[in-house]
C-alpha atoms as a PDB file:
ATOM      1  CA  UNK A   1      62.058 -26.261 -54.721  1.00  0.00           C
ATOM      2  CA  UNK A   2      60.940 -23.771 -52.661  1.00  0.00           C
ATOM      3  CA  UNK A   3      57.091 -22.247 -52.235  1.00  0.00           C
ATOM      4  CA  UNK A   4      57.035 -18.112 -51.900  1.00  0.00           C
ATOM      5  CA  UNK A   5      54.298 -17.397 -50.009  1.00  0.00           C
ATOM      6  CA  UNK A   6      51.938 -14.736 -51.184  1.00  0.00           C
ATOM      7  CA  UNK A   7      51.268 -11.978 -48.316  1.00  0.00           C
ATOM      8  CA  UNK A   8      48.553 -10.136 -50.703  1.00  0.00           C
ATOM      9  CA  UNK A   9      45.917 -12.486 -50.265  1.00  0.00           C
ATOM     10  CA  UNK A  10      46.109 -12.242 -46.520  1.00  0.00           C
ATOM     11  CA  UNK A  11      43.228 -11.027 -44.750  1.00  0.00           C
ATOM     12  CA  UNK A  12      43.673  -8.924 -41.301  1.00  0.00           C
ATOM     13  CA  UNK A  13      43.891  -4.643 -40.514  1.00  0.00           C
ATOM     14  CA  UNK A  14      47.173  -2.522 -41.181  1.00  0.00           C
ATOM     15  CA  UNK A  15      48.283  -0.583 -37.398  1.00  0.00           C
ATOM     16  CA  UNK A  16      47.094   2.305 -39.549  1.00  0.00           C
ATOM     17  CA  UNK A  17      43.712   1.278 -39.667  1.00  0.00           C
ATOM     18  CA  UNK A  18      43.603   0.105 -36.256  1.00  0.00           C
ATOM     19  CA  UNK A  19      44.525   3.283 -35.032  1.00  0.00           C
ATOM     20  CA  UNK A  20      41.755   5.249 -37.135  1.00  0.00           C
ATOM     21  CA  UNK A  21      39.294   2.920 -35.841  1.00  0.00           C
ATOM     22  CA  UNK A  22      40.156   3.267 -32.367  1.00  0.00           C
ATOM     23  CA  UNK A  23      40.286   6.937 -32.811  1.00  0.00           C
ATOM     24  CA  UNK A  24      37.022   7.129 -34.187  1.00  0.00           C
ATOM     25  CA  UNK A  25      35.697   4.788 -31.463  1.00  0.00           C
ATOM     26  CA  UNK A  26      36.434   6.788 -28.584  1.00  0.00           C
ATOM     27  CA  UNK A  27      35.267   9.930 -30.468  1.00  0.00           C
ATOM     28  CA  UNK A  28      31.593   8.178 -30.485  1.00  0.00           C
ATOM     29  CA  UNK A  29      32.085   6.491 -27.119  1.00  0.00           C
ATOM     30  CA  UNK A  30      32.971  10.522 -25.882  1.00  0.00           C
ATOM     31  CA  UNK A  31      29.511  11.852 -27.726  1.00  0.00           C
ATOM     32  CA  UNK A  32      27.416   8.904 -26.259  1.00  0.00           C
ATOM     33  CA  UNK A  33      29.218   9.567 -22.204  1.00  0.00           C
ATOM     34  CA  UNK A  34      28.363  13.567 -22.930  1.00  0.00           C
ATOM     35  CA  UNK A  35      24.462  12.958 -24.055  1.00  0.00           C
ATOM     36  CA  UNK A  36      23.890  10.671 -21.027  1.00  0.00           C
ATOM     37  CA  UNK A  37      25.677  13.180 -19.347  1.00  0.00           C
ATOM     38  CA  UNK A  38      23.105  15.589 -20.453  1.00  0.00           C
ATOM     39  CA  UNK A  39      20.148  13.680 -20.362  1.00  0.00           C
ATOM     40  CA  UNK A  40      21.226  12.898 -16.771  1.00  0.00           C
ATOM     41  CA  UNK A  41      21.320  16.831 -15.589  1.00  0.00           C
ATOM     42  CA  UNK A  42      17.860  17.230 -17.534  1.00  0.00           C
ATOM     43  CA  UNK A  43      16.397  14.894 -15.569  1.00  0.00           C
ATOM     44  CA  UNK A  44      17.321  15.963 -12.178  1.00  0.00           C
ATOM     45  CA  UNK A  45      16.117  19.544 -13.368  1.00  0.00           C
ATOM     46  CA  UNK A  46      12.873  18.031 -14.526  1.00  0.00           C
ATOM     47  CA  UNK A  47      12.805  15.976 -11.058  1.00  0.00           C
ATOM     48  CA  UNK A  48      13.198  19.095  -8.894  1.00  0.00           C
ATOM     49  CA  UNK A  49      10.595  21.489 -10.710  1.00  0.00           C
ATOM     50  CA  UNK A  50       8.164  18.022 -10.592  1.00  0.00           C
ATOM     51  CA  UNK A  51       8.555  18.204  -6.933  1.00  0.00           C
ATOM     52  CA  UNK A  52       8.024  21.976  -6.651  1.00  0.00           C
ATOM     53  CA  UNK A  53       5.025  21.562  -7.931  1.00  0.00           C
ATOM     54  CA  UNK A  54       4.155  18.580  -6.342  1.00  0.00           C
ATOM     55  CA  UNK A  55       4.641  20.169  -2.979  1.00  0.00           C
ATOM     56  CA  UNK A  56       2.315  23.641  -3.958  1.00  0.00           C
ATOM     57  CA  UNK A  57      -0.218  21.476  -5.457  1.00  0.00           C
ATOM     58  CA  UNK A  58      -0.546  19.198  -2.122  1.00  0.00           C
ATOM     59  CA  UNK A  59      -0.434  22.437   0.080  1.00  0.00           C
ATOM     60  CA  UNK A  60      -2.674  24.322  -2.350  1.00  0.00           C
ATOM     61  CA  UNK A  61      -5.278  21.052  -1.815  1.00  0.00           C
ATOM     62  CA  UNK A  62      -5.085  20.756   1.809  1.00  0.00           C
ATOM     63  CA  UNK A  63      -5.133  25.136   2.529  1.00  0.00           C
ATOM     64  CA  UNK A  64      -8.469  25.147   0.013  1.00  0.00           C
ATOM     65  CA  UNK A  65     -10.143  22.101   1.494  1.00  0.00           C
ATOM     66  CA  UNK A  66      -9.860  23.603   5.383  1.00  0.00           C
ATOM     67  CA  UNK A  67     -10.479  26.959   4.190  1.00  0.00           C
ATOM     68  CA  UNK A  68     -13.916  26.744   2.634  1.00  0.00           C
ATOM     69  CA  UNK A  69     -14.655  24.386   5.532  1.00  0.00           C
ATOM     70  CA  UNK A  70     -13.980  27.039   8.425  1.00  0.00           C
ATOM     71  CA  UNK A  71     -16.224  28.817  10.456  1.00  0.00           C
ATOM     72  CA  UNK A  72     -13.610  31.112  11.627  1.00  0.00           C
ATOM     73  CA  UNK A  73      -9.907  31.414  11.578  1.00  0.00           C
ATOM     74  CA  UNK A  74      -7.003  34.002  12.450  1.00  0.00           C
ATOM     75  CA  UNK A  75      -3.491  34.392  10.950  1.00  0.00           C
ATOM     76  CA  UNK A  76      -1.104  35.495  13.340  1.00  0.00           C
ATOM     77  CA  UNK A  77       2.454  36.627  12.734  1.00  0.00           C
ATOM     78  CA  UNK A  78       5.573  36.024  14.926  1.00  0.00           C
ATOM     79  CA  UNK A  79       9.600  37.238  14.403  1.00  0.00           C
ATOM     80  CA  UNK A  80       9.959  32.671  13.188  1.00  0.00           C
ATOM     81  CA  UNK A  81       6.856  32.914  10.872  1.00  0.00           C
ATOM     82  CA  UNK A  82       3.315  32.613  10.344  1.00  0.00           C
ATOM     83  CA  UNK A  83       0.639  30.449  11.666  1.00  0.00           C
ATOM     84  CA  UNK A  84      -2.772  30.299  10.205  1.00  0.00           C
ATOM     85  CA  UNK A  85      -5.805  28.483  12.646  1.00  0.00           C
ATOM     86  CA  UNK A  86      -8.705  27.372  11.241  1.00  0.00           C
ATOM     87  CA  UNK A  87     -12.033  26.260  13.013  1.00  0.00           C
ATOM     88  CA  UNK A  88     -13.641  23.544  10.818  1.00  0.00           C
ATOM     89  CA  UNK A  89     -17.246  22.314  11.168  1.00  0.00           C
ATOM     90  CA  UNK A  90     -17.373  18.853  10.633  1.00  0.00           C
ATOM     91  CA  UNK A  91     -21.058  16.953  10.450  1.00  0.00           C
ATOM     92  CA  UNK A  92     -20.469  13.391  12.040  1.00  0.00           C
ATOM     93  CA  UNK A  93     -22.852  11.551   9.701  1.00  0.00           C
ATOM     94  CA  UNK A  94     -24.621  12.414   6.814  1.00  0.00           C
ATOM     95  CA  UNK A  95     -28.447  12.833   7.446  1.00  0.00           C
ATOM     96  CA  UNK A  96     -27.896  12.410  11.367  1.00  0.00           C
ATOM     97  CA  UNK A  97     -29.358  15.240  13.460  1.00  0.00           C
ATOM     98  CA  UNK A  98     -26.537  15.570  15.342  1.00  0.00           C
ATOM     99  CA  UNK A  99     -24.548  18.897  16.023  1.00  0.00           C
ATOM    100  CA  UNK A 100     -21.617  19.707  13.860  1.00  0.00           C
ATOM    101  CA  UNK A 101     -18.116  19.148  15.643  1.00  0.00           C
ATOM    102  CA  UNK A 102     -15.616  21.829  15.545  1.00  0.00           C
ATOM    103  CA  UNK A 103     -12.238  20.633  14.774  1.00  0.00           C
ATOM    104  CA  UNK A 104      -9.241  23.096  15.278  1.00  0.00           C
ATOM    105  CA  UNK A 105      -6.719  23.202  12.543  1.00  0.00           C
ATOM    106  CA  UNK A 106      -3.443  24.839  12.589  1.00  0.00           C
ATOM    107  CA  UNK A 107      -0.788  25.687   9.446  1.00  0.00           C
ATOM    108  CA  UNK A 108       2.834  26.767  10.979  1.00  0.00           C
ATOM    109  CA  UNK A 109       5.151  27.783   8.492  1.00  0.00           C
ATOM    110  CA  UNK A 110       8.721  28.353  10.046  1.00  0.00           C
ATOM    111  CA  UNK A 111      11.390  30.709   8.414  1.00  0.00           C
ATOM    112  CA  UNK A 112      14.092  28.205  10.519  1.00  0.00           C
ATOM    113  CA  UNK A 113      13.900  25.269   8.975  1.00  0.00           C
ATOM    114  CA  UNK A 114      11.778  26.088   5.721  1.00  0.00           C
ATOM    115  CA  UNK A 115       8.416  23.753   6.434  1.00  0.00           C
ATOM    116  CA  UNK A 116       4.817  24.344   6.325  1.00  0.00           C
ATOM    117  CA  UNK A 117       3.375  22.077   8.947  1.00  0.00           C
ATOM    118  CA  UNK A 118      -0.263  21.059   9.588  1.00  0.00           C
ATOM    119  CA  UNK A 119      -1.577  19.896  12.540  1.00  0.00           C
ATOM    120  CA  UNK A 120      -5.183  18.432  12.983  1.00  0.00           C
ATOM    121  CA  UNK A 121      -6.761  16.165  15.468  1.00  0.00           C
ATOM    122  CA  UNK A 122      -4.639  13.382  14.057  1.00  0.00           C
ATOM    123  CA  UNK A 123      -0.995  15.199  14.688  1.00  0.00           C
ATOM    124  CA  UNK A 124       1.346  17.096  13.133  1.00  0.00           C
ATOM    125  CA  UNK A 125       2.124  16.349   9.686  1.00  0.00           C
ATOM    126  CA  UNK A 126       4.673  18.081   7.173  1.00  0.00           C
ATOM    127  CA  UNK A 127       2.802  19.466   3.998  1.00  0.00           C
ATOM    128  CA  UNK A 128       6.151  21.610   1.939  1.00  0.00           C
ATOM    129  CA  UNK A 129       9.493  21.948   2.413  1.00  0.00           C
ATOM    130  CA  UNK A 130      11.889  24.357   1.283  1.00  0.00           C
ATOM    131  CA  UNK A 131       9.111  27.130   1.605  1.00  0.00           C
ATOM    132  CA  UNK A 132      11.125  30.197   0.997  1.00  0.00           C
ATOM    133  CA  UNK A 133       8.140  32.622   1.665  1.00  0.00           C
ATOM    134  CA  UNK A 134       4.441  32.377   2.850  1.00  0.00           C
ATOM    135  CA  UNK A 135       2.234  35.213   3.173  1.00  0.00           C
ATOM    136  CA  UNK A 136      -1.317  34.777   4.387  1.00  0.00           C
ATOM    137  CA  UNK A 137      -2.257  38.640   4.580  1.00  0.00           C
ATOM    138  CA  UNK A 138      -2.486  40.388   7.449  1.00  0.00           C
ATOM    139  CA  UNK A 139      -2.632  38.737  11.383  1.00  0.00           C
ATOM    140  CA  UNK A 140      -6.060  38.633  12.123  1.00  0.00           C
ATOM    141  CA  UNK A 141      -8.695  37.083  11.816  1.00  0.00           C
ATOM    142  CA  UNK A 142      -9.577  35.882   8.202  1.00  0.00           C
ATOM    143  CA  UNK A 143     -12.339  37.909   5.944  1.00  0.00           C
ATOM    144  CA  UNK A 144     -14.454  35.296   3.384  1.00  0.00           C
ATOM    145  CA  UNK A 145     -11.339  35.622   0.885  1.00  0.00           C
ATOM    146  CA  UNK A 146      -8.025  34.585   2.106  1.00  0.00           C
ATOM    147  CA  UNK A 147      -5.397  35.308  -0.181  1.00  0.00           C
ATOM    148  CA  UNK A 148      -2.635  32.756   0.261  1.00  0.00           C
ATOM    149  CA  UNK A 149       1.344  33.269  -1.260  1.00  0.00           C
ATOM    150  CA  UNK A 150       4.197  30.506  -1.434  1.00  0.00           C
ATOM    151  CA  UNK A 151       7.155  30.314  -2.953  1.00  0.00           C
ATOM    152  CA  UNK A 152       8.957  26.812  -3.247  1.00  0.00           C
ATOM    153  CA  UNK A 153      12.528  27.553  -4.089  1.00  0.00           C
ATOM    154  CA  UNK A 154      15.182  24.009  -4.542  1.00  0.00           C
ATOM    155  CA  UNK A 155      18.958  24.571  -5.218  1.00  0.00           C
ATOM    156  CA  UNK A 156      18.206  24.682  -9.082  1.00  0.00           C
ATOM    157  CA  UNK A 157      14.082  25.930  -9.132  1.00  0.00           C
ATOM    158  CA  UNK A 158      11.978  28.461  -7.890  1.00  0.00           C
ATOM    159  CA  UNK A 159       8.398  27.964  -8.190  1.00  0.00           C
ATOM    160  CA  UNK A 160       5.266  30.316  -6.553  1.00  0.00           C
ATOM    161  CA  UNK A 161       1.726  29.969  -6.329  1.00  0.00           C
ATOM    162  CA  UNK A 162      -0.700  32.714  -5.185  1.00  0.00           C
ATOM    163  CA  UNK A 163      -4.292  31.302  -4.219  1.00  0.00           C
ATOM    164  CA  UNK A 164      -7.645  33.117  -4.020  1.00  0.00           C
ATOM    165  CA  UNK A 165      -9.533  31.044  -1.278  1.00  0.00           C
ATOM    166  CA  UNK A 166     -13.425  31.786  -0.267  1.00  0.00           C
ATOM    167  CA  UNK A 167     -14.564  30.026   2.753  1.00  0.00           C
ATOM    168  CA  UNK A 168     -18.596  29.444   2.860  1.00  0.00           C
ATOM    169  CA  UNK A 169     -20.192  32.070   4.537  1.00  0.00           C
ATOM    170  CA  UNK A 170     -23.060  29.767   5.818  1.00  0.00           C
ATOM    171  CA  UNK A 171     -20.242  27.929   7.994  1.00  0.00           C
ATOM    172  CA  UNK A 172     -20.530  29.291  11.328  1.00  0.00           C
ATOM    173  CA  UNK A 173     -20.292  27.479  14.429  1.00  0.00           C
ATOM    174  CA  UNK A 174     -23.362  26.616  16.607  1.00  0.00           C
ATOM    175  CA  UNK A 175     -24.455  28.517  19.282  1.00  0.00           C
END
């Protein structure tokens, strides 16, 4: 005698349901690929305005430091930029009776190649790139208040800061 066997109590997934499932895999697998996606962009957006700021922060730091520091200084304007020089009075130790040291600083920024350089008695360094625009006022020599203008500008942000900068009137170099 022969045995029929019974297909209902088998246990496995029609090629229907295979085909949903796979269907509605890749639908979720598609959503989760366009967040990172996202997520990715947002970050690179968040990255570039981070180091927009970063950049007018550190030159914002470095312009106010050597500007209420100076006993004198000039801006002077040329067809490639600007170039601010600052004289800065320096006391080699505190409580000596030694004569303050005047140290020369300079701040190029170049139209060329988009850079606001600094150079003290250590060298050259570069403080911001992509500087789209700088304006110290007018070439001359600086008043007490020097008002300084930069804009940072990256292929995706455009950042600007506008500083108010007093330099100490008592700073004035020794005769």
């Amino acid at each position: 005698m022969k045995r029929q066997r019974s297909h209902g109590n088998q246990g496995g997934f029609t090629l229907i349901e295979l085909i949903i499932a796979m269907g509605i895999g890749g639908i979720l697998l598609g959503v989760v690929t366009v967040m990172l996606l996202q997520m990715n962009r947002l970050t690179i957006l968040h990255q570039d305005a981070l180091r927009a700021s970063h950049q007018l922060q550190q030159a914002a730091s470095l312009l106010n430091r050597d500007v209420v520091g100076a006993a004198s200084g000039a801006v002077t304007a040329s067809a490639d930029g600007v170039t601010l020089t600052l004289d800065i009075l320096t006391i080699p130790t505190f409580g000596a009776v030694d004569e303050p040291i005047t140290t020369t600083v300079t701040y190029v920024y170049s139209e060329a190649d988009q850079t606001l350089r600094r150079t003290d008695s250590l060298g050259p360094s570069i403080i911001s790139r992509q500087v789209t625009e700088l304006d110290l006022g007018p070439s001359g020599p600086i008043s007490s208040t020097l008002w300084v203008t930069m804009t940072v500008t990256s292929p995706v942000h455009e950042q600007q800061m506008t500083l108010e900068l007093h330099r100490r009137l008592d700073a004035t170099p020794p005769e």
